[in-house]
PDB file of N, CA and C in Angstrom:
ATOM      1  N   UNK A   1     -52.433-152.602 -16.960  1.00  0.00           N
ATOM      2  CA  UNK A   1     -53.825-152.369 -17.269  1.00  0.00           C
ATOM      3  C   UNK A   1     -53.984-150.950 -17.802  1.00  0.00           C
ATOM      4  N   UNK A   2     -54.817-150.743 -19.132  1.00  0.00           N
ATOM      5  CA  UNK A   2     -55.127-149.292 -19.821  1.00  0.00           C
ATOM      6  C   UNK A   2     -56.171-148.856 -18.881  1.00  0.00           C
ATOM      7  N   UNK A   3     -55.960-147.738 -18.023  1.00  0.00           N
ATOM      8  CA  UNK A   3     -56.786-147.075 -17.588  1.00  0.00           C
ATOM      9  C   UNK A   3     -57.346-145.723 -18.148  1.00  0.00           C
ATOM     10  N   UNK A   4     -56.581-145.405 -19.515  1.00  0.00           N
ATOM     11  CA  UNK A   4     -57.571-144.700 -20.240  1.00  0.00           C
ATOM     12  C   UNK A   4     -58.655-145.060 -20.793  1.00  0.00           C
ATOM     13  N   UNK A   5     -59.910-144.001 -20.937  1.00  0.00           N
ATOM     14  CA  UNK A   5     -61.160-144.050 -21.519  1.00  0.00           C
ATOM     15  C   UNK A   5     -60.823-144.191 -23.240  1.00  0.00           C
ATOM     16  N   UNK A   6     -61.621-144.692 -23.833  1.00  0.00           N
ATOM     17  CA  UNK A   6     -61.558-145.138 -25.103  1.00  0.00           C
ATOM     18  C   UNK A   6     -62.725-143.635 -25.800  1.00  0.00           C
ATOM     19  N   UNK A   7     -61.558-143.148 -27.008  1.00  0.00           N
ATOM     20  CA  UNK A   7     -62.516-142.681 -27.675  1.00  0.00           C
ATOM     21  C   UNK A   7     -63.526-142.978 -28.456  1.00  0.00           C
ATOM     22  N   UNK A   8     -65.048-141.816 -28.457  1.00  0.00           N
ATOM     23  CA  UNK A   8     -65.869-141.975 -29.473  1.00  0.00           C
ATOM     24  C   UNK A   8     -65.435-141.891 -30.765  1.00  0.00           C
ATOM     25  N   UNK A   9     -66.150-142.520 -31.539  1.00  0.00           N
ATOM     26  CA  UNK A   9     -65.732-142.224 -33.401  1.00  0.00           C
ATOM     27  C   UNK A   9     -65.631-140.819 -33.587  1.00  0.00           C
ATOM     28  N   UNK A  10     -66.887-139.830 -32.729  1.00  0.00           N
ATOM     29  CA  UNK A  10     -67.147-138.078 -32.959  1.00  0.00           C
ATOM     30  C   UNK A  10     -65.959-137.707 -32.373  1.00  0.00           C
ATOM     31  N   UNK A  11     -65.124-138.601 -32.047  1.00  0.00           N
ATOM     32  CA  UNK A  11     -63.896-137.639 -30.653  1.00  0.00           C
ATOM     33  C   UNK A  11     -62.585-137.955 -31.310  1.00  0.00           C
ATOM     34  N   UNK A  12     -62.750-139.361 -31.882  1.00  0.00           N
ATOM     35  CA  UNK A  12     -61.574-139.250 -32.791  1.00  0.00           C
ATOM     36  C   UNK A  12     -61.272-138.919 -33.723  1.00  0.00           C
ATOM     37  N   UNK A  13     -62.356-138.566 -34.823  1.00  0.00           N
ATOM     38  CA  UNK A  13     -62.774-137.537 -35.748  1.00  0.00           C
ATOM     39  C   UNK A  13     -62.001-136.179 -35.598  1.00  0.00           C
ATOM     40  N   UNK A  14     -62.705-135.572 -34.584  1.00  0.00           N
ATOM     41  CA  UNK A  14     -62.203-134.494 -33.818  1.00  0.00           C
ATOM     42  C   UNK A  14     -60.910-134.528 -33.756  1.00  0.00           C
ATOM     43  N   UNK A  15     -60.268-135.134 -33.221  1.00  0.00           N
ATOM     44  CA  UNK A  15     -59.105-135.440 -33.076  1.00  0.00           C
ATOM     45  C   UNK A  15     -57.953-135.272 -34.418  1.00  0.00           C
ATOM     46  N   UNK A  16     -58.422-136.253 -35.196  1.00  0.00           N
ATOM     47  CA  UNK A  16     -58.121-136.586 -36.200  1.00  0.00           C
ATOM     48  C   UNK A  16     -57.555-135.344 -37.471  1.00  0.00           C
ATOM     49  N   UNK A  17     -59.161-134.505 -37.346  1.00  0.00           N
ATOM     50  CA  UNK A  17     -59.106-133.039 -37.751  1.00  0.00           C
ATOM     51  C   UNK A  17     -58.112-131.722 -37.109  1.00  0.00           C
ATOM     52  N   UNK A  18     -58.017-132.165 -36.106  1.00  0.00           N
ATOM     53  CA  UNK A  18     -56.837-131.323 -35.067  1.00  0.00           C
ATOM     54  C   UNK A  18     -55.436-131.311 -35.737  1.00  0.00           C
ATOM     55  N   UNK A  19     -55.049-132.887 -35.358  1.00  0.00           N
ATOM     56  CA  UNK A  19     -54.023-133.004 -35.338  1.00  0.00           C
ATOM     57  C   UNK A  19     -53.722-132.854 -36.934  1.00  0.00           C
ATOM     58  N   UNK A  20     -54.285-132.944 -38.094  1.00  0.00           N
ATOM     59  CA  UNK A  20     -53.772-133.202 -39.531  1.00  0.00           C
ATOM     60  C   UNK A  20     -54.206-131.398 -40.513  1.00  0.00           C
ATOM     61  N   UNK A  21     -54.368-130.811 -39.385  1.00  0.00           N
ATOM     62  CA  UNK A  21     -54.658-129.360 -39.740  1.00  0.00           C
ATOM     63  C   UNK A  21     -53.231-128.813 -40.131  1.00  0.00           C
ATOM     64  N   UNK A  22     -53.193-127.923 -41.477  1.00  0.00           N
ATOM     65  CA  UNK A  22     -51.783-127.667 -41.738  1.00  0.00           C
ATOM     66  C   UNK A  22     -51.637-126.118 -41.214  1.00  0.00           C
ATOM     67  N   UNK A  23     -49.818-125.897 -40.978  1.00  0.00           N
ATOM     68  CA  UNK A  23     -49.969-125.373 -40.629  1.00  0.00           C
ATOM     69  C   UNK A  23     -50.310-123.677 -41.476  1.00  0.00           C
ATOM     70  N   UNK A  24     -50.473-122.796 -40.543  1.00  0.00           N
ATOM     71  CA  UNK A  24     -50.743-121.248 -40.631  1.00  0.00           C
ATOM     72  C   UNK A  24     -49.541-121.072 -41.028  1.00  0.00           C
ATOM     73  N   UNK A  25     -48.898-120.374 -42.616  1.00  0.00           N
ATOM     74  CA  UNK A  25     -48.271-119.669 -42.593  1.00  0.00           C
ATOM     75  C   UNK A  25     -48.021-118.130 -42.446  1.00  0.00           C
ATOM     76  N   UNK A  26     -49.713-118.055 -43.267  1.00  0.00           N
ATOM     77  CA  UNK A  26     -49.746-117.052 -43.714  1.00  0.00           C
ATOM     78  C   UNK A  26     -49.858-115.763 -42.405  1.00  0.00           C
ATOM     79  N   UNK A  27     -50.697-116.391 -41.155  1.00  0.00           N
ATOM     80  CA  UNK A  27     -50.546-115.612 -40.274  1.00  0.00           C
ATOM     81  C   UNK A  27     -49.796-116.398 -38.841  1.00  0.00           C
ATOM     82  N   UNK A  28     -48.628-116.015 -39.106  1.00  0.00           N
ATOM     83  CA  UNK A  28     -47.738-117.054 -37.542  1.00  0.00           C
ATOM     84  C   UNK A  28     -47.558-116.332 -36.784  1.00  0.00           C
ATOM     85  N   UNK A  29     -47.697-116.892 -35.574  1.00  0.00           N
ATOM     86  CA  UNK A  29     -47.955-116.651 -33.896  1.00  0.00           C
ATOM     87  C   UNK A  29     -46.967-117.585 -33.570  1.00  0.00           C
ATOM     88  N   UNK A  30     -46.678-116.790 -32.661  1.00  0.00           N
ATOM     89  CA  UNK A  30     -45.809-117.564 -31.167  1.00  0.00           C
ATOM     90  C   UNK A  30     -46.311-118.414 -30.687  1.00  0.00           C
ATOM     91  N   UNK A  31     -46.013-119.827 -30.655  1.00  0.00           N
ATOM     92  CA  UNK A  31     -46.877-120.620 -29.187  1.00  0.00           C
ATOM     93  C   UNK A  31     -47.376-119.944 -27.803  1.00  0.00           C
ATOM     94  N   UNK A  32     -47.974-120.082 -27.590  1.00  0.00           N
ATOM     95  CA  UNK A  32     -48.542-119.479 -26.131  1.00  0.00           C
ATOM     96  C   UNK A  32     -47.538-119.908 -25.014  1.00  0.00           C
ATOM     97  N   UNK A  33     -47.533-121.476 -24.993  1.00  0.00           N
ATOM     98  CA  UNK A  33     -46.517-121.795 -23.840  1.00  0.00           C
ATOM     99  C   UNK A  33     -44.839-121.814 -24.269  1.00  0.00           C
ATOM    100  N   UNK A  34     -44.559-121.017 -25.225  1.00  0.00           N
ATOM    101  CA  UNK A  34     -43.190-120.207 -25.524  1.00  0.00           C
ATOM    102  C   UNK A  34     -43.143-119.155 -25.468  1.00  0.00           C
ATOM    103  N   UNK A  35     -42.736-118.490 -24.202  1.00  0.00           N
ATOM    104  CA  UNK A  35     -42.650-117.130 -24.515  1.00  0.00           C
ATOM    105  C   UNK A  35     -41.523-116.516 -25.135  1.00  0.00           C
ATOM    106  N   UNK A  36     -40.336-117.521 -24.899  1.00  0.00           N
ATOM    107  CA  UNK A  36     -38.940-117.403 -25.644  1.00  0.00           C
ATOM    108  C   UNK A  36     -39.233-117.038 -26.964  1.00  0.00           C
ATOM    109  N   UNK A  37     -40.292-117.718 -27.657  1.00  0.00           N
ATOM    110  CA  UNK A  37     -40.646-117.257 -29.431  1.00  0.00           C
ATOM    111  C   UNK A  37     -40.935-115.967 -29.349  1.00  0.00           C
ATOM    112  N   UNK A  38     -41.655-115.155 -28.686  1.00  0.00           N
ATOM    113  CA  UNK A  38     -42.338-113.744 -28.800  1.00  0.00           C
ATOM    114  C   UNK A  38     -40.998-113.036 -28.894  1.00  0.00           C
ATOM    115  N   UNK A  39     -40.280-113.136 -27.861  1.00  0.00           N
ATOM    116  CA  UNK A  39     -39.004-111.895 -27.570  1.00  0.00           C
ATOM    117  C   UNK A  39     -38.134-111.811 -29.105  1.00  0.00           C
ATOM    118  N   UNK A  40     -37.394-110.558 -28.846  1.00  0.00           N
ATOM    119  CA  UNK A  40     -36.633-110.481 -30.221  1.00  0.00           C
ATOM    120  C   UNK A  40     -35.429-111.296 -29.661  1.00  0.00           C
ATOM    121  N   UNK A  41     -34.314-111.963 -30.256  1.00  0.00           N
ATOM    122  CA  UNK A  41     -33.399-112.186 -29.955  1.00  0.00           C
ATOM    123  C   UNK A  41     -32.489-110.945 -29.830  1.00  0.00           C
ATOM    124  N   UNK A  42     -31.654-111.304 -28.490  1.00  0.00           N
ATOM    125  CA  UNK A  42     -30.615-110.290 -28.385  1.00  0.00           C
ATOM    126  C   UNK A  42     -29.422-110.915 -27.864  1.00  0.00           C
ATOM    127  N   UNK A  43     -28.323-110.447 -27.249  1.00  0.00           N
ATOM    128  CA  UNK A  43     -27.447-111.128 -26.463  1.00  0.00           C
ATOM    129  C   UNK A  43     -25.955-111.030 -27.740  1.00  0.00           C
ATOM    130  N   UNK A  44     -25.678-112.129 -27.981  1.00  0.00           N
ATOM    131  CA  UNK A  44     -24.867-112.303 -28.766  1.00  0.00           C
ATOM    132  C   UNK A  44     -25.169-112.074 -30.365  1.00  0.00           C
ATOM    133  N   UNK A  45     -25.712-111.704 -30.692  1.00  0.00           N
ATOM    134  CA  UNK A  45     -25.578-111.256 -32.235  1.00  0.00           C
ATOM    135  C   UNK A  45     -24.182-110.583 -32.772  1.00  0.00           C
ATOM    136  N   UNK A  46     -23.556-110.068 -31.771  1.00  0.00           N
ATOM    137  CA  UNK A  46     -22.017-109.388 -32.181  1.00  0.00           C
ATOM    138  C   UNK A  46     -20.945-109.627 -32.388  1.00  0.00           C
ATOM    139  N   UNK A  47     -21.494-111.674 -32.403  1.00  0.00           N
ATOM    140  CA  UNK A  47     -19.909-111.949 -31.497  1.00  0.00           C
ATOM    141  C   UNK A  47     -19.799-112.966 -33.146  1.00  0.00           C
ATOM    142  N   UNK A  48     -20.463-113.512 -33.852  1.00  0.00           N
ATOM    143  CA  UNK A  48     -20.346-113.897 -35.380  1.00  0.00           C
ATOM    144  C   UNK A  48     -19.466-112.657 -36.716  1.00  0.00           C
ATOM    145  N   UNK A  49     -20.152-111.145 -36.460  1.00  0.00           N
ATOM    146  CA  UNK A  49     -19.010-110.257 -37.122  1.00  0.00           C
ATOM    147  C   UNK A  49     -17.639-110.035 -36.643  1.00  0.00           C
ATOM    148  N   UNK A  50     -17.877-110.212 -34.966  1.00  0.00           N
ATOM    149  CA  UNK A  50     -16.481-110.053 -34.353  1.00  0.00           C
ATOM    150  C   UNK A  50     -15.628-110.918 -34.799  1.00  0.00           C
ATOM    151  N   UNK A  51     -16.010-112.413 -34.869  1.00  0.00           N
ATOM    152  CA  UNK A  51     -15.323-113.516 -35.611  1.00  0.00           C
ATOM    153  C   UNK A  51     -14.799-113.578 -36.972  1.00  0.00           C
ATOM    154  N   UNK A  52     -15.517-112.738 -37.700  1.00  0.00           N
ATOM    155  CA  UNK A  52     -15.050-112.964 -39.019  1.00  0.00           C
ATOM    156  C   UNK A  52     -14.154-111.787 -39.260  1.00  0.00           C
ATOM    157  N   UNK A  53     -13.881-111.048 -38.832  1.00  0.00           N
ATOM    158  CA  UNK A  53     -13.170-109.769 -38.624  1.00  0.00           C
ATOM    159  C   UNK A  53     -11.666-110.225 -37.622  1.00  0.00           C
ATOM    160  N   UNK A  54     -12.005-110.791 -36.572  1.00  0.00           N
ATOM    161  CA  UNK A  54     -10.573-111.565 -36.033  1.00  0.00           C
ATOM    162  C   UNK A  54      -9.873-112.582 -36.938  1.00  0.00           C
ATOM    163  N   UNK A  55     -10.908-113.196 -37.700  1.00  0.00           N
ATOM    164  CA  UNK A  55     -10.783-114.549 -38.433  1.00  0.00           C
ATOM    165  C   UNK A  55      -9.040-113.518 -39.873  1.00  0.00           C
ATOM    166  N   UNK A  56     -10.467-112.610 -40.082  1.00  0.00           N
ATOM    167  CA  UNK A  56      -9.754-111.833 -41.414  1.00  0.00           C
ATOM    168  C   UNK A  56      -8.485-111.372 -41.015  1.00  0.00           C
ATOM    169  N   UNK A  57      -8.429-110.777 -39.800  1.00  0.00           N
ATOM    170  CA  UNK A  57      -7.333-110.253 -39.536  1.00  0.00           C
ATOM    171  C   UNK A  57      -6.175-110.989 -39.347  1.00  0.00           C
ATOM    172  N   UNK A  58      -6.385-111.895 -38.805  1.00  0.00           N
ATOM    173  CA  UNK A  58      -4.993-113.425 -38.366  1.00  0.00           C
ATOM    174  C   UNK A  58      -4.828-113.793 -39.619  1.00  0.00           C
ATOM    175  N   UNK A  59      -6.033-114.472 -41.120  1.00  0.00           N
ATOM    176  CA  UNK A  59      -5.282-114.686 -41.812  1.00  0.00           C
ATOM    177  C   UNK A  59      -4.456-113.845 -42.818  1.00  0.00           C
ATOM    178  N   UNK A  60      -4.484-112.659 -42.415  1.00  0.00           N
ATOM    179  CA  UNK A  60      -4.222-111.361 -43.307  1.00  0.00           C
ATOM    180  C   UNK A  60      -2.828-111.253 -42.900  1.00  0.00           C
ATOM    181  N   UNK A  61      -2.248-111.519 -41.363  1.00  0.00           N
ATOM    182  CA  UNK A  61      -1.383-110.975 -41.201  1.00  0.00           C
ATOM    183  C   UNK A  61      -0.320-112.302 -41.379  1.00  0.00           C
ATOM    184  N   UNK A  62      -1.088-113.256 -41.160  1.00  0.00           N
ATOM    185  CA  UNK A  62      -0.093-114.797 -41.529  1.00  0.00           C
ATOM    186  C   UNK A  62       0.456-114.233 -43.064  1.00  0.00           C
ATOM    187  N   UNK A  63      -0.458-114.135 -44.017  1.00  0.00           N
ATOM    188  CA  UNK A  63      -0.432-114.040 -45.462  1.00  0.00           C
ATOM    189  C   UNK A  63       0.830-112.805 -45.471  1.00  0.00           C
ATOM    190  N   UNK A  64       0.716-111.516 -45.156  1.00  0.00           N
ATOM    191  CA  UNK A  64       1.934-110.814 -44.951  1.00  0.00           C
ATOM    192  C   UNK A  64       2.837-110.978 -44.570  1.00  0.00           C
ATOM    193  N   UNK A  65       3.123-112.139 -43.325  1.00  0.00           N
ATOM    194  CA  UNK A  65       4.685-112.301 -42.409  1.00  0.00           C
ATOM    195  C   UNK A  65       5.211-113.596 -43.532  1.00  0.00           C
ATOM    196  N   UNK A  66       3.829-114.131 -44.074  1.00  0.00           N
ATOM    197  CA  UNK A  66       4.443-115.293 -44.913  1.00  0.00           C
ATOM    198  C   UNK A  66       5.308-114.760 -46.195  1.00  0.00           C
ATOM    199  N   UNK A  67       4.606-113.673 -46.929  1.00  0.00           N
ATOM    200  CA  UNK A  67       4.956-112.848 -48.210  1.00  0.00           C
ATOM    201  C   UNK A  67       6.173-112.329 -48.106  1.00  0.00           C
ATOM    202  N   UNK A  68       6.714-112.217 -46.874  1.00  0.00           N
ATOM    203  CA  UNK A  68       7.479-110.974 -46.557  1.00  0.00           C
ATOM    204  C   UNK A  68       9.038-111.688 -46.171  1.00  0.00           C
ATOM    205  N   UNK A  69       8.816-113.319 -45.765  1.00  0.00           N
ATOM    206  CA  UNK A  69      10.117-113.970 -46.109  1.00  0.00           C
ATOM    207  C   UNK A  69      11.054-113.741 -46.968  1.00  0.00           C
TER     208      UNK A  69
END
């Protein structure tokens, strides 16, 4: 059994207008119930250059022990 109330035409209107509102680019906000969006990211940002720098280095030195046969 639907025990929700049935909307008015003025409520689904309402509604209607809510939900099909586009969004704000021009001025963007954080969700309210995200506070995770507000913060800057931090933590690991170091560990993507560290990678490509280990990455460079292993294949750098393969490429030399290989050359050097």
């Amino acid at each position: 059994m639907d025990t929700r109330e049935s909307q008015t035409p003025d409520e689904e209107l309402q509604h209607l207008k809510e939900v099909s509102e586009p969004e704000d680019f021009a001025n963007p906000e954080p969700d309210e119930t995200q506070p995770e969006a507000r913060e800057p990211s931090r933590g690991l940002t170091w560990v993507l250059p560290l990678v490509i720098v280990v990455a460079a280095a292993v294949i750098g030195f393969m490429l030399v022990m290989g050359i050097s046969d």
